[in-house]
C-alpha atoms as a PDB file:
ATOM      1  CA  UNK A   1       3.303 -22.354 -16.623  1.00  0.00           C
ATOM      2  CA  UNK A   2       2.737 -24.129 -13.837  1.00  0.00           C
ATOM      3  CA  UNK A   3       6.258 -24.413 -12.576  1.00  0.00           C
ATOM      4  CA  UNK A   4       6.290 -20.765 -12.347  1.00  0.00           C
ATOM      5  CA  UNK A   5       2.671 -20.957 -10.330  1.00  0.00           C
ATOM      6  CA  UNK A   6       4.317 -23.302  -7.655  1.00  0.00           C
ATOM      7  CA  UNK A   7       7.033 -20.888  -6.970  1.00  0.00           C
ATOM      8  CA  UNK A   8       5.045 -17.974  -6.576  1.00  0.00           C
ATOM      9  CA  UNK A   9       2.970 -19.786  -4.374  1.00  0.00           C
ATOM     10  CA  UNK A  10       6.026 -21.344  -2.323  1.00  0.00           C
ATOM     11  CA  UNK A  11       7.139 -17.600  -2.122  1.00  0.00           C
ATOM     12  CA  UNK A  12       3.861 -16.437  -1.190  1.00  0.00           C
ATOM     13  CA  UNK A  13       3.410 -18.946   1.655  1.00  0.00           C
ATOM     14  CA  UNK A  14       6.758 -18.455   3.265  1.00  0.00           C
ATOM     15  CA  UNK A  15       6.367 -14.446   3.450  1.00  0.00           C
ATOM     16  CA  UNK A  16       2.875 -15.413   5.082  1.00  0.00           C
ATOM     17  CA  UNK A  17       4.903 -17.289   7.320  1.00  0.00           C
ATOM     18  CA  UNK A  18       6.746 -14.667   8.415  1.00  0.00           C
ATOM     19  CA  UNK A  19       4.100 -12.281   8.144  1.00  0.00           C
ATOM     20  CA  UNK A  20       1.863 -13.677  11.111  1.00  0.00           C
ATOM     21  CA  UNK A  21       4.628 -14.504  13.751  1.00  0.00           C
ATOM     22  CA  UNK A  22       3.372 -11.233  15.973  1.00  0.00           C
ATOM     23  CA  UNK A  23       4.167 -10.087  19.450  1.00  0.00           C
ATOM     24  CA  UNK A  24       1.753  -7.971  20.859  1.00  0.00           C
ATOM     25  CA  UNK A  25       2.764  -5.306  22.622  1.00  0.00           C
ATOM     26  CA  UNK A  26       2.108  -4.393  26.167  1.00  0.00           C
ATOM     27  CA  UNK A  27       1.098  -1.038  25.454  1.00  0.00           C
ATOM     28  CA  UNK A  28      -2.673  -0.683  25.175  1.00  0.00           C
ATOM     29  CA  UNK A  29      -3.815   1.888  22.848  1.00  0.00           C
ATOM     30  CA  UNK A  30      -7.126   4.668  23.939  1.00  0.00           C
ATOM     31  CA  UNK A  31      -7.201   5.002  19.782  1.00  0.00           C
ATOM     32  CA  UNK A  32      -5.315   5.168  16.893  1.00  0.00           C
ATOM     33  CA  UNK A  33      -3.330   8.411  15.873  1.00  0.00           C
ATOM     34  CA  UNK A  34      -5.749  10.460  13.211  1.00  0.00           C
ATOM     35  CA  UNK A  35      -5.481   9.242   9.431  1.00  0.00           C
ATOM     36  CA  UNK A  36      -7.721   8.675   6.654  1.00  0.00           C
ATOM     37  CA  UNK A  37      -7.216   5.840   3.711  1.00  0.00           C
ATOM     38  CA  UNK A  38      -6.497   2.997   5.873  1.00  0.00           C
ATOM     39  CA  UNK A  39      -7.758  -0.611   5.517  1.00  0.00           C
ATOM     40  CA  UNK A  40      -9.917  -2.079   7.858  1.00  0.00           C
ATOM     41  CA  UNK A  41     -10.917  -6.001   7.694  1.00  0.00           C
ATOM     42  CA  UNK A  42     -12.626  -8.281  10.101  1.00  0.00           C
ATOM     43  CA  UNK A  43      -9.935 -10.560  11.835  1.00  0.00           C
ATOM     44  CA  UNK A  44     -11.308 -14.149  10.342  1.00  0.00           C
ATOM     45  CA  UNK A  45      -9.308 -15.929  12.875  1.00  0.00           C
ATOM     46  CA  UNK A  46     -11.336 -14.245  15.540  1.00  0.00           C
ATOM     47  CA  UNK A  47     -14.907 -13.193  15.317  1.00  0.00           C
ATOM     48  CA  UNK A  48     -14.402 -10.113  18.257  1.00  0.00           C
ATOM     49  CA  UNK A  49     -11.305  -8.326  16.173  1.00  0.00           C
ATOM     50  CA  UNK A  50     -10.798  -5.995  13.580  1.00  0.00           C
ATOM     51  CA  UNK A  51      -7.545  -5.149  12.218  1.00  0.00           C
ATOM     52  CA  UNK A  52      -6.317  -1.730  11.331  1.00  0.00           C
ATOM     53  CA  UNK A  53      -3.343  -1.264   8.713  1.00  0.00           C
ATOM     54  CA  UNK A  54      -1.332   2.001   7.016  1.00  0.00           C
ATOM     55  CA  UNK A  55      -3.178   5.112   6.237  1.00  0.00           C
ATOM     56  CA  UNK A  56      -1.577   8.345   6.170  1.00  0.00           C
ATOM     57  CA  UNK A  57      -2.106  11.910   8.184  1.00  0.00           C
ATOM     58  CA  UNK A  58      -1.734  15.300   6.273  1.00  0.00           C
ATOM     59  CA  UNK A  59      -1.577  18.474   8.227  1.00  0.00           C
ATOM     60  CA  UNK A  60      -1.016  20.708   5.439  1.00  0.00           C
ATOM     61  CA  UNK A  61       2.869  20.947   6.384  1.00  0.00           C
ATOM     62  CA  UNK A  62       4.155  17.461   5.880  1.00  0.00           C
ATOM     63  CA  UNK A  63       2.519  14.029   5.251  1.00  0.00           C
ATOM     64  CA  UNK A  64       2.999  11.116   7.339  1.00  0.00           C
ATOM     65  CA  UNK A  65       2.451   7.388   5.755  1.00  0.00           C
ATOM     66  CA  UNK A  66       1.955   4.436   8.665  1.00  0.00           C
ATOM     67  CA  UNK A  67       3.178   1.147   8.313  1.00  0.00           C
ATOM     68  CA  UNK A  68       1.470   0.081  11.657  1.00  0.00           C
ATOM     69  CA  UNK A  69      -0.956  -3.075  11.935  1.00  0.00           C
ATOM     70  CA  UNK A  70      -3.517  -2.387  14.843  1.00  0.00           C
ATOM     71  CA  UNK A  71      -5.882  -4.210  16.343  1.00  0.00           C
ATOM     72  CA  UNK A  72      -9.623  -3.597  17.637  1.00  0.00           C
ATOM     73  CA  UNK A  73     -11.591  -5.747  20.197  1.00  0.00           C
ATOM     74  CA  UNK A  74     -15.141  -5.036  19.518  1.00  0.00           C
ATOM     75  CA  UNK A  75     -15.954  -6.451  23.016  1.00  0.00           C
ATOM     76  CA  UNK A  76     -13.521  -4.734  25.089  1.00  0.00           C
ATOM     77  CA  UNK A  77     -13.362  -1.889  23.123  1.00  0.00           C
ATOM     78  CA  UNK A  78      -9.614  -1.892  23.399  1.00  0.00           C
ATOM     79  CA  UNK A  79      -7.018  -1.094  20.511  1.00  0.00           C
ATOM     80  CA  UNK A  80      -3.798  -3.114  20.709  1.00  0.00           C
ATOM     81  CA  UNK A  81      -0.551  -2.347  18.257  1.00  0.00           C
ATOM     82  CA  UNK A  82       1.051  -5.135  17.363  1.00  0.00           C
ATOM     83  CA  UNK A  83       5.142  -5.709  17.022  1.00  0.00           C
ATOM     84  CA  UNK A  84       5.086  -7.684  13.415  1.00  0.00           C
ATOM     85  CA  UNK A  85       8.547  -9.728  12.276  1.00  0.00           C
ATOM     86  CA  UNK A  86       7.721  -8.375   8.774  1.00  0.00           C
ATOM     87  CA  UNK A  87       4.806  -5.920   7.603  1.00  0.00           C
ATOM     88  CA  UNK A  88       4.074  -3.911   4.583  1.00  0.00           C
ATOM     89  CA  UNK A  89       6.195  -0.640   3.732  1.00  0.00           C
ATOM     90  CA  UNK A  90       3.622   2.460   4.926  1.00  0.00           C
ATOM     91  CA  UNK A  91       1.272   2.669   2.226  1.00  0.00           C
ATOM     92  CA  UNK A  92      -2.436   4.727   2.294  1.00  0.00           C
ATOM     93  CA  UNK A  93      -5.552   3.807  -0.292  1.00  0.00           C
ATOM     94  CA  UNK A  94      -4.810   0.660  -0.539  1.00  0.00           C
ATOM     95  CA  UNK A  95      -6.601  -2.657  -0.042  1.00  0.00           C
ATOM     96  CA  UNK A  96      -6.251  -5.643   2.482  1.00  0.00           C
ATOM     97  CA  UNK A  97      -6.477  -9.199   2.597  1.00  0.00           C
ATOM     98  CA  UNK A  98      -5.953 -11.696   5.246  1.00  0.00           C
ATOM     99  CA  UNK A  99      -4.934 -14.591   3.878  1.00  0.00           C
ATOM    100  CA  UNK A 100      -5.070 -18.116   6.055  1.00  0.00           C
ATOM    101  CA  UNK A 101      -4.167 -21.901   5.398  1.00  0.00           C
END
């Protein structure tokens, strides 16, 4: 119905909202930590960036699940973590997409 359509969508565009209000931290990062079964998408906002998102890290002992959205300048060569209002709970195999108005 399309009542139903309009309020997912409402919802949809107010947790984008929220989702891209970012701070970027100060700290510079040589690379991210090790972890397979992350997503990685070209940034379409900017042509030079790729983001980074979850993954997870298994050493045998214990697992680790990351919830962190990371940043890659192809030109610089420089990795940047950034300080989201609201993210995605840690998640691994999974699949990304940037969404933009």
């Amino acid at each position: 119905d399309e009542d139903e359509l309009e309020m997912v969508l409402n919802r949809r565009k107010v947790i984008n909202e929220k989702f891209t209000q970012t701070k970027p931290l100060n700290e510079l990062l040589e690379r991210p930590s090790p972890r397979v079964n992350a997503s990685l998408i070209a940034n379409p906002l900017k042509k030079d960036e790729i983001i980074l998102f979850g993954g997870e890290f298994n050493d045998s002992h214990t697992c680790t699940f990351f919830d962190e959205t990371l940043l890659f300048n192809i030109k610089t060569t420089q990795w940047t973590r950034l300080n989201l209002t609201v993210h995605p709970a840690p998640r691994s195999a999974h699949q990304a997409l940037l969404l933009s108005d």
